[in-house]
Protein backbone atom coordinates (compact mmCIF):
# COMPACT_ATOMS: atom_id res chain seq x y z
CA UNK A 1 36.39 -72.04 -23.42
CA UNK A 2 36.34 -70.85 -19.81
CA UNK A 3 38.86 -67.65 -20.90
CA UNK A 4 36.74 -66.46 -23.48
CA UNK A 5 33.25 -67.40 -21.31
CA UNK A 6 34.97 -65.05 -19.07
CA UNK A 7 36.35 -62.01 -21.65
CA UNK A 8 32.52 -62.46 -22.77
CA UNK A 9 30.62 -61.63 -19.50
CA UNK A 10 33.83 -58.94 -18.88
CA UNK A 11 32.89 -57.43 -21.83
CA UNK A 12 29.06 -57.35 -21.16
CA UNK A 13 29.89 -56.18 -18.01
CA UNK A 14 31.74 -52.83 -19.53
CA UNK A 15 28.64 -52.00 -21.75
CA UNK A 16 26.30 -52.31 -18.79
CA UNK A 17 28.90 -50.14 -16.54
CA UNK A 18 29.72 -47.78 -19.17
CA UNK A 19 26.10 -46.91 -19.53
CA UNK A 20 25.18 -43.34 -17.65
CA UNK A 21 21.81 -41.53 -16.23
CA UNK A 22 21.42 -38.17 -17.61
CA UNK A 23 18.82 -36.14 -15.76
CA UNK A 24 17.68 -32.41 -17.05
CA UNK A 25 17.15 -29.78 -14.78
CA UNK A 26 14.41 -27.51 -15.75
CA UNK A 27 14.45 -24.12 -13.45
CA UNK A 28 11.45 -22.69 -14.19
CA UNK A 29 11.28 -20.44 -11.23
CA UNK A 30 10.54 -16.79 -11.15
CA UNK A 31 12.05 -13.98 -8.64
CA UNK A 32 10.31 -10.82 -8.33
CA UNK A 33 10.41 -7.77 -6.29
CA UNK A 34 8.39 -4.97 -4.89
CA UNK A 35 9.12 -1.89 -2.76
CA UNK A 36 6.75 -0.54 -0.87
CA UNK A 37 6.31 3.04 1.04
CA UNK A 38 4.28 4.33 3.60
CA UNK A 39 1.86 4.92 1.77
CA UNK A 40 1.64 1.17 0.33
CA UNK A 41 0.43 0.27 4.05
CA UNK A 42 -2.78 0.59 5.39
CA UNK A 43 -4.54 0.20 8.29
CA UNK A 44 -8.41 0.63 9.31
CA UNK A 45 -7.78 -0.41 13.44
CA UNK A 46 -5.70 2.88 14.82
CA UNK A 47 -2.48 0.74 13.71
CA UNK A 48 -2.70 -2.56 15.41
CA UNK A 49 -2.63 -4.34 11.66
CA UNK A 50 -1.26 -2.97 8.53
CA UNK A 51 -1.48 -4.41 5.32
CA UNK A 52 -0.36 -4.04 1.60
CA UNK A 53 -1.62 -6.10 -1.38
CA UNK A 54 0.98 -7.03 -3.99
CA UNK A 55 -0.39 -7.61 -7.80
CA UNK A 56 1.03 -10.75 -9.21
CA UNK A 57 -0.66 -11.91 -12.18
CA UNK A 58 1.77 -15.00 -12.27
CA UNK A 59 -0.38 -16.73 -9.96
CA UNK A 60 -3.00 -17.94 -12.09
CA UNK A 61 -5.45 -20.82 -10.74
CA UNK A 62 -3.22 -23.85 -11.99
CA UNK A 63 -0.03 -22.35 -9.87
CA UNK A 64 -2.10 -21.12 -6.83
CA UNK A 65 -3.12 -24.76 -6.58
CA UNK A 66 0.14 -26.50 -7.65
CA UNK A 67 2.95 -24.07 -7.01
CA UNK A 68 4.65 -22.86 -4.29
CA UNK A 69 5.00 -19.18 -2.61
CA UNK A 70 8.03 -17.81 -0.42
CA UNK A 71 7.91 -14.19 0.80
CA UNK A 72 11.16 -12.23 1.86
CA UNK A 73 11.08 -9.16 3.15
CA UNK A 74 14.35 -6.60 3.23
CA UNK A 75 14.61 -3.28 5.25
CA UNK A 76 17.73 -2.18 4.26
CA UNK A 77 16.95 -1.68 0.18
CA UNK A 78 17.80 -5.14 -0.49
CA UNK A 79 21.40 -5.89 1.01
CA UNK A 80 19.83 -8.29 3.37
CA UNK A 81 16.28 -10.18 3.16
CA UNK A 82 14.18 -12.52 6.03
CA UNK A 83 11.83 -15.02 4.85
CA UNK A 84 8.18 -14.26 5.92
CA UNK A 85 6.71 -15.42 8.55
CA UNK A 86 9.39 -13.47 10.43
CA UNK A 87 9.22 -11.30 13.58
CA UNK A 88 11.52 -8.41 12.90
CA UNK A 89 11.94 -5.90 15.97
CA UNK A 90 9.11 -6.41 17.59
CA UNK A 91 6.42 -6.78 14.49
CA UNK A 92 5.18 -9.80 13.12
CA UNK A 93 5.07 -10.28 9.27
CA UNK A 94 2.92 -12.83 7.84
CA UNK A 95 1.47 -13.36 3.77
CA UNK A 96 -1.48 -14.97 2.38
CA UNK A 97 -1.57 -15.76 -1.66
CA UNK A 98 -4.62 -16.14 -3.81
CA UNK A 99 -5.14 -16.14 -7.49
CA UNK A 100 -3.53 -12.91 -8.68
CA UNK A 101 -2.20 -11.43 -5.78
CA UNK A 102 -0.40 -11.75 -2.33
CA UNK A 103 -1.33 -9.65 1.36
CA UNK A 104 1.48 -8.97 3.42
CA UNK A 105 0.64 -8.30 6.82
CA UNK A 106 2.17 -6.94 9.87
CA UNK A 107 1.24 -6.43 13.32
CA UNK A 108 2.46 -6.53 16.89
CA UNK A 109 4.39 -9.86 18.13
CA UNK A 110 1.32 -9.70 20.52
CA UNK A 111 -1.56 -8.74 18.22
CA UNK A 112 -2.34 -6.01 20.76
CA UNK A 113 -0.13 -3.12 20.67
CA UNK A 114 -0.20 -0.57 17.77
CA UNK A 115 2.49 -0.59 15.77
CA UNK A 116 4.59 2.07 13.64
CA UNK A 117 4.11 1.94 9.90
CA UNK A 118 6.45 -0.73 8.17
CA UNK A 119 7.38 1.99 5.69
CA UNK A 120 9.65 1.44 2.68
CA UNK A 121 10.56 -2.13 2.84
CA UNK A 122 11.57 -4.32 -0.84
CA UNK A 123 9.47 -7.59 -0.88
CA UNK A 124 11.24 -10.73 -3.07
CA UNK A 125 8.47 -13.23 -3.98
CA UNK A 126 9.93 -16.06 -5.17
CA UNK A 127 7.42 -18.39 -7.21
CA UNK A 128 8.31 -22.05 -7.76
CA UNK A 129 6.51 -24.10 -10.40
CA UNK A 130 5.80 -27.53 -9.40
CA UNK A 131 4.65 -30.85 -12.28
């Protein structure tokens, strides 16, 4: 009685090991880039702050509220990127999203100096959706 008590609860015991948690990984994040020029930057204080709005319909009101934003910002065409907020020879990047859109700034490390124009630069925004 006590051997097959035993090969019973053995038995159970393989069913309830053998049993295995499956998750699903859903990526549903999105990756997109921008160039800009010298021209894409502007400035209305003689150069101290320069700016340039990026158009990103993807952030609708659900995903500005929910979702999450990263900036990176590459000055050699995209070999090599630095996540904004960065400080990058002297200049200060920073971003700000809303519904629709993203502003990129940059000024001096010490918000007085002027700076030169940022100039052709390729922005990665990287969007990550969030339940």
């Amino acid at each position: 009685m006590k051997k097959t008590l035993l090969l019973f609860f053995c038995a159970i015991a393989l069913v309830i090991t053998s049993c295995k948690k499956e998750y699903i990984n859903q990526n549903n994040n999105q990756t997109i880039q921008f160039t800009t020029t010298n021209s894409s930057w502007i400035t209305s204080d003689g150069g101290v702050n320069y700016s340039t709005s990026l158009t990103v319909p993807e952030i609708d009101k659900y995903f500005n509220d929910h979702g999450g934003v990263l900036v990176y910002i590459s000055f050699d065409g995209g070999q090599n990127y630095d996540q904004v907020p960065e400080v990058y020879q002297g200049v200060s990047y920073s971003y700000q999203h809303t519904v629709g859109g993203i502003v990129l700034g940059a000024q001096a490390y010490n918000s007085t100096n002027a700076i030169s124009n940022p100039g052709s630069t390729v922005i990665k925004v990287v969007l990550v959706d969030s339940n």
